[in-house]
N, C-alpha and C. Protein backbone atom coordinates (compact mmCIF):
# COMPACT_ATOMS: atom_id res chain seq x y z
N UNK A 1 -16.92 41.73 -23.64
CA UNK A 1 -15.90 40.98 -22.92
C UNK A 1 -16.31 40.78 -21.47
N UNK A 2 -17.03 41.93 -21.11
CA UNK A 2 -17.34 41.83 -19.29
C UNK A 2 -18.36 40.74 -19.32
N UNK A 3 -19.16 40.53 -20.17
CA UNK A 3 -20.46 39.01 -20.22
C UNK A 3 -19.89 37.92 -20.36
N UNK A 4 -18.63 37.59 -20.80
CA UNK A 4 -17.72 36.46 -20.86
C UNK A 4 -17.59 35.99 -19.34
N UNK A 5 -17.14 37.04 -18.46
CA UNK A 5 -16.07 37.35 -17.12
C UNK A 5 -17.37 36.72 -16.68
N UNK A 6 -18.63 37.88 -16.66
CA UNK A 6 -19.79 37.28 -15.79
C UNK A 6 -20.05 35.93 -15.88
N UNK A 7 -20.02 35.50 -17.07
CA UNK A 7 -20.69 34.59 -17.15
C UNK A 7 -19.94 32.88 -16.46
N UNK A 8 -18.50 33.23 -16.65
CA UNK A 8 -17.47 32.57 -15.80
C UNK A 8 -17.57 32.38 -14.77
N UNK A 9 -17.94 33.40 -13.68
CA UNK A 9 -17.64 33.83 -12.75
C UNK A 9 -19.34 32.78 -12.26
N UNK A 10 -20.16 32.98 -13.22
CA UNK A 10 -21.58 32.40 -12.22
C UNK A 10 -21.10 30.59 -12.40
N UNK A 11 -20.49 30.49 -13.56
CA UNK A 11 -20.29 29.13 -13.70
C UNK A 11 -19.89 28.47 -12.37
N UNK A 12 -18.44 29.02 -12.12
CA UNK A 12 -17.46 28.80 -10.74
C UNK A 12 -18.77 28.73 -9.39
N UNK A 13 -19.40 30.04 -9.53
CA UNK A 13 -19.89 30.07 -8.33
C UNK A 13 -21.18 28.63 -8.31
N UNK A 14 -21.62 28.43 -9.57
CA UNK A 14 -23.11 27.16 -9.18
C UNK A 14 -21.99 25.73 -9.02
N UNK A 15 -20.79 25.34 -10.05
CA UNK A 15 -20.29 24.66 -9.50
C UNK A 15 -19.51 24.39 -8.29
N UNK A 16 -18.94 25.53 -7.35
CA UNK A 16 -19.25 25.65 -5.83
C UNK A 16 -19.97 25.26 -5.24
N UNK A 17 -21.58 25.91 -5.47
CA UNK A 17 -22.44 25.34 -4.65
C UNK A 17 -23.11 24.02 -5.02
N UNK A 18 -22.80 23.69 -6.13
CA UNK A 18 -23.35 21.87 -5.92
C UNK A 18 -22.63 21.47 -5.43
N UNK A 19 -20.73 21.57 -5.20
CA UNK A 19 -20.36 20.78 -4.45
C UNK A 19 -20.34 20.91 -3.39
N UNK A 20 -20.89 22.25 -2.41
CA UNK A 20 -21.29 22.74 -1.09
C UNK A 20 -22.66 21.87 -0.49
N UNK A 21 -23.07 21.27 -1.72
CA UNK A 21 -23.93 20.54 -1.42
C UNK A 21 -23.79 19.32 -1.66
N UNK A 22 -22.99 18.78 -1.58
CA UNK A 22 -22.92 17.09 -1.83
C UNK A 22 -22.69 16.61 -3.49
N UNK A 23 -22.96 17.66 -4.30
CA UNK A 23 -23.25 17.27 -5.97
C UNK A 23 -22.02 16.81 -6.53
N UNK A 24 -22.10 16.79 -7.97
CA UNK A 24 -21.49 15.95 -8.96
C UNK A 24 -19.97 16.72 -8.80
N UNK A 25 -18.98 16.14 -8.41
CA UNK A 25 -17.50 17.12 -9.26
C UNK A 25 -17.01 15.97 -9.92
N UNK A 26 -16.89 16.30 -11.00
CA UNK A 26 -15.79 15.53 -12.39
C UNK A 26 -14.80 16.32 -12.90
N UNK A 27 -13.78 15.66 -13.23
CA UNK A 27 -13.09 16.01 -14.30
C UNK A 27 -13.27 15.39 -15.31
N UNK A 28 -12.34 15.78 -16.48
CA UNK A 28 -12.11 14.72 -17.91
C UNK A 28 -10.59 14.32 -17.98
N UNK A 29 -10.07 13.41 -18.25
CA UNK A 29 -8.86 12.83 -18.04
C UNK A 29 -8.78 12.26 -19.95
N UNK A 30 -7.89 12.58 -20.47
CA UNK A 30 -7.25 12.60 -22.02
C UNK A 30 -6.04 11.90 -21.84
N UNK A 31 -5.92 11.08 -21.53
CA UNK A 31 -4.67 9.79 -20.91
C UNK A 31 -4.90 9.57 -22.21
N UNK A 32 -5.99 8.65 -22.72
CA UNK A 32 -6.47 8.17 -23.93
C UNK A 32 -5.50 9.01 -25.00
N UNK A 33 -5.94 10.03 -25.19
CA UNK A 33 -5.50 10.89 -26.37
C UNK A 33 -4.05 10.82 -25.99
N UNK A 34 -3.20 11.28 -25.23
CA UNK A 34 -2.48 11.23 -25.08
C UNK A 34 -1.20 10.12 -25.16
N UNK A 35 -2.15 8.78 -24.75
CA UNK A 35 -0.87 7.89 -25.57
C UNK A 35 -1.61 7.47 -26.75
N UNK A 36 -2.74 7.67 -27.70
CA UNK A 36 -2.44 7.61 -28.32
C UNK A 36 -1.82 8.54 -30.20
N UNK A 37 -1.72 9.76 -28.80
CA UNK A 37 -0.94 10.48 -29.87
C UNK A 37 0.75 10.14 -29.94
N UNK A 38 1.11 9.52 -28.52
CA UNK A 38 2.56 8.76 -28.47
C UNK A 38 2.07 7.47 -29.78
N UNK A 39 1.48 6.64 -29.87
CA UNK A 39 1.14 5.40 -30.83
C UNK A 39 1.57 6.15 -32.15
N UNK A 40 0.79 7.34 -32.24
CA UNK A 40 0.85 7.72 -33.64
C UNK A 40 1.93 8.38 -34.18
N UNK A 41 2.87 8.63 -33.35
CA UNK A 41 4.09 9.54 -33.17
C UNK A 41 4.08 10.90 -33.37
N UNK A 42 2.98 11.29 -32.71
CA UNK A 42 2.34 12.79 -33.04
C UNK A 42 2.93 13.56 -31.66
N UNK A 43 3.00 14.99 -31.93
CA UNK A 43 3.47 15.73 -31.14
C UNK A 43 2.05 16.53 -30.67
N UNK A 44 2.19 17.22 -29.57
CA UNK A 44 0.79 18.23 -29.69
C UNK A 44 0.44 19.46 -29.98
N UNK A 45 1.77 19.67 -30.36
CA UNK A 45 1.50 20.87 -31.85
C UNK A 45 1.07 20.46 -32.79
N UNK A 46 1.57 18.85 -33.21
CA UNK A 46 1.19 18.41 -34.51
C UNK A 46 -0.29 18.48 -34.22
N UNK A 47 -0.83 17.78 -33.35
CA UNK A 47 -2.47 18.17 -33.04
C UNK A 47 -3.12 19.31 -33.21
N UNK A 48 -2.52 20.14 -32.73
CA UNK A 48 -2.84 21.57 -32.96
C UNK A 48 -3.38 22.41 -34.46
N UNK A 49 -1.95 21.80 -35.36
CA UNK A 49 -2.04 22.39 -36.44
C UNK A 49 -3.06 21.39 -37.28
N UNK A 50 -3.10 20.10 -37.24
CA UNK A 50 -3.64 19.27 -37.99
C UNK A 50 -5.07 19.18 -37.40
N UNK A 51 -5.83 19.49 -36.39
CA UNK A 51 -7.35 19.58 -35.87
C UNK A 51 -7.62 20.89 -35.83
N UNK A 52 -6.85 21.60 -36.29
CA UNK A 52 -7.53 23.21 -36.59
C UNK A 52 -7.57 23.67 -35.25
N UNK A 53 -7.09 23.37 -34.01
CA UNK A 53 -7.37 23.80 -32.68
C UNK A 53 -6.50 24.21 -31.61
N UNK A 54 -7.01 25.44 -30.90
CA UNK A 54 -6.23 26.62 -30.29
C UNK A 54 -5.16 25.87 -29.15
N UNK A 55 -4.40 26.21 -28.95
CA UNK A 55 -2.83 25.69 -27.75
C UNK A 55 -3.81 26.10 -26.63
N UNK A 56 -4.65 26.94 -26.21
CA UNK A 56 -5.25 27.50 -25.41
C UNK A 56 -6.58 26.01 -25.14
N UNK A 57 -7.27 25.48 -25.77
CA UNK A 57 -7.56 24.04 -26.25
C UNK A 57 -7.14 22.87 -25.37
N UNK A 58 -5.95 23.08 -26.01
CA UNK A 58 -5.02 21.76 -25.47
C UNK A 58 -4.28 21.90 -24.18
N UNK A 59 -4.09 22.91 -23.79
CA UNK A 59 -3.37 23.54 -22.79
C UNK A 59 -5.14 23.17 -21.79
N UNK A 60 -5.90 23.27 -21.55
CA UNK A 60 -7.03 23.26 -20.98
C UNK A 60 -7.25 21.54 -21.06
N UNK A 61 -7.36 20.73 -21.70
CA UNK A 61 -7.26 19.39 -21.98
C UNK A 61 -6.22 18.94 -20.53
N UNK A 62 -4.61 19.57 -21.10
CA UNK A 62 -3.64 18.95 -20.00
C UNK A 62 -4.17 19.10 -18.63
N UNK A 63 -5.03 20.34 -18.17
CA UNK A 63 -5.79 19.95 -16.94
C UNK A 63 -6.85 19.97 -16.50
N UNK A 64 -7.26 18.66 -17.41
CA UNK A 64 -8.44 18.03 -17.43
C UNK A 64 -9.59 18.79 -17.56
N UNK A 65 -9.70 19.89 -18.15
CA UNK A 65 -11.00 20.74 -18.29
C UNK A 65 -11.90 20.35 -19.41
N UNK A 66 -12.95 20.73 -19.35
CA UNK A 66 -13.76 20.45 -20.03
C UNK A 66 -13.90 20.92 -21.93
N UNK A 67 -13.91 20.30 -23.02
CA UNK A 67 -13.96 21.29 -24.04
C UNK A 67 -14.66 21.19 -24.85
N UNK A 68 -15.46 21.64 -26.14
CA UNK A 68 -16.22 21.16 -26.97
C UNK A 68 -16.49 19.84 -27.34
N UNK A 69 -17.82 19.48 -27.69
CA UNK A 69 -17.57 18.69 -28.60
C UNK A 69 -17.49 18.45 -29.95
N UNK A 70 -17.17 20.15 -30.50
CA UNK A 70 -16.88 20.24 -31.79
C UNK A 70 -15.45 20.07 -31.70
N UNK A 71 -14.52 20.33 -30.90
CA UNK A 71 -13.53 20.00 -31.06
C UNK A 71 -12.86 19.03 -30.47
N UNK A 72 -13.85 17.57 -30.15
CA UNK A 72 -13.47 16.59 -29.83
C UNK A 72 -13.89 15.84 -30.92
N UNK A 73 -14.86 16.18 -31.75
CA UNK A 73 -14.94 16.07 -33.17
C UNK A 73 -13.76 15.81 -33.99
N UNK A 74 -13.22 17.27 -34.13
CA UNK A 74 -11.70 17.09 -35.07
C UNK A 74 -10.91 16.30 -34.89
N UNK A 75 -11.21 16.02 -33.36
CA UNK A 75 -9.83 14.96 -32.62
C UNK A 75 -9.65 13.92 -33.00
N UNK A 76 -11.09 13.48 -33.12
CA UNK A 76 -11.89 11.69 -33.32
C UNK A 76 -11.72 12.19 -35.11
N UNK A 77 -11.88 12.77 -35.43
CA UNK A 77 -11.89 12.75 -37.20
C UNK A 77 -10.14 12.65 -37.91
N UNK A 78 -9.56 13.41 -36.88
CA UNK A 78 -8.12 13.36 -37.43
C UNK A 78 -7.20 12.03 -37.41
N UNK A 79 -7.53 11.25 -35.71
CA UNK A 79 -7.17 10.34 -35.57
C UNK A 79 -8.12 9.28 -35.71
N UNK A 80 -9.07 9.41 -36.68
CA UNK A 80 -9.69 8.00 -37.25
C UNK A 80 -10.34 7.34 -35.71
N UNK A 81 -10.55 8.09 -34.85
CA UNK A 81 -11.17 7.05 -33.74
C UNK A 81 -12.40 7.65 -33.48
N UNK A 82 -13.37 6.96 -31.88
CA UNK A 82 -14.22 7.65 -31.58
C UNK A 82 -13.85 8.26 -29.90
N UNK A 83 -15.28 8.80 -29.92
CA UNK A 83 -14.86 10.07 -28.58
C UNK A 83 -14.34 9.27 -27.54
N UNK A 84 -15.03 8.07 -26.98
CA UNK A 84 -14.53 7.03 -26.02
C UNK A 84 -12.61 6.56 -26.25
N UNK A 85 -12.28 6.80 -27.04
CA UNK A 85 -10.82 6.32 -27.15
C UNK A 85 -9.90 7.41 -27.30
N UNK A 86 -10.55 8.45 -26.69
CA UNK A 86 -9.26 9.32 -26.01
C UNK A 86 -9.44 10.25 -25.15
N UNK A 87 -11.14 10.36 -24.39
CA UNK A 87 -11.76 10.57 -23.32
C UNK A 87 -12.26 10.07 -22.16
N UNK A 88 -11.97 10.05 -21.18
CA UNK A 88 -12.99 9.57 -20.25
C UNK A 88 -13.35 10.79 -18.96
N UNK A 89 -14.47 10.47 -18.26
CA UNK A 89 -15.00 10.58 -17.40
C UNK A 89 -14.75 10.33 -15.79
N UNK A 90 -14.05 11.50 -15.24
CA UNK A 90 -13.17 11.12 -13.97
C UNK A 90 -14.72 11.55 -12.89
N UNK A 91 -15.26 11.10 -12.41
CA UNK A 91 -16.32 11.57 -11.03
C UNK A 91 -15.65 10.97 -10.00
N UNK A 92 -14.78 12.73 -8.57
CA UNK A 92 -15.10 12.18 -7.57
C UNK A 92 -15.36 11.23 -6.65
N UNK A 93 -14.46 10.56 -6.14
CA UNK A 93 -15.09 10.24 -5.03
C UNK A 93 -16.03 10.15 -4.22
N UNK A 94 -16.21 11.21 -3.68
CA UNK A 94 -17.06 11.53 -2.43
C UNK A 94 -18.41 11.59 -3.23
N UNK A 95 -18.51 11.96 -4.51
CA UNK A 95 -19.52 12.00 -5.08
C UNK A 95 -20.28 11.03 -5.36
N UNK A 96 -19.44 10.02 -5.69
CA UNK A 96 -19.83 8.79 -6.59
C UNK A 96 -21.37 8.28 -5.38
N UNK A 97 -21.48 8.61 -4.69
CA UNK A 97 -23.11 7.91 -3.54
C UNK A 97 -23.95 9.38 -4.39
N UNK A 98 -23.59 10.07 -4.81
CA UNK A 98 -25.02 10.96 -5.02
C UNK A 98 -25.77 10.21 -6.61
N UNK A 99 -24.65 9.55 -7.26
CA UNK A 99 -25.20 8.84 -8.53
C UNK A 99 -26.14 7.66 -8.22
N UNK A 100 -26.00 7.05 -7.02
CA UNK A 100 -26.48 5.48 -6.73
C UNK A 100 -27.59 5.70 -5.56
């Protein structure tokens, strides 16, 4: 359990220092998924139980964190779509000159 913590803990700290340095910060934004689990008249428990995947998951999704892509898999398999139609790619501001 303490190699979990560590290993957290170095994550936080290198994504610190790239952005101490000018680097990449993104989020992921699930707007997508989100209305179209309103389209489908799905709840996000119903998601839960029907993609095999943890509240702990989805609860991490609502702010914007990052999550598998095995379980963006189930997502795109349950609701018949692909990864682009209920994901995107939020980069920063200030960042967006270190891409160009």
């Amino acid at each position: 359990m303490i190699i979990f913590g560590v290993i957290i803990q170095d994550i936080e700290r290198i994504k610190k220092k790239n952005l101490d340095n000018g680097g990449l910060a993104m989020t992921f934004s699930y707007n997508k998924l989100w209305k179209l689990l309103i389209d489908k008249n799905m709840l996000k428990k119903d998601l839960i139980e029907k993609a095999s995947i943890s509240p702990t998951t989805v609860a991490a999704m609502s702010k914007g964190k990052p999550v598998s892509l095995e379980t963006l898999g189930k997502i795109c398999e349950l609701l018949e779509c692909n990864i682009g139609d209920i994901i995107e790619v939020v980069i920063d501001e200030k960042s967006k000159g270190v891409l160009s």
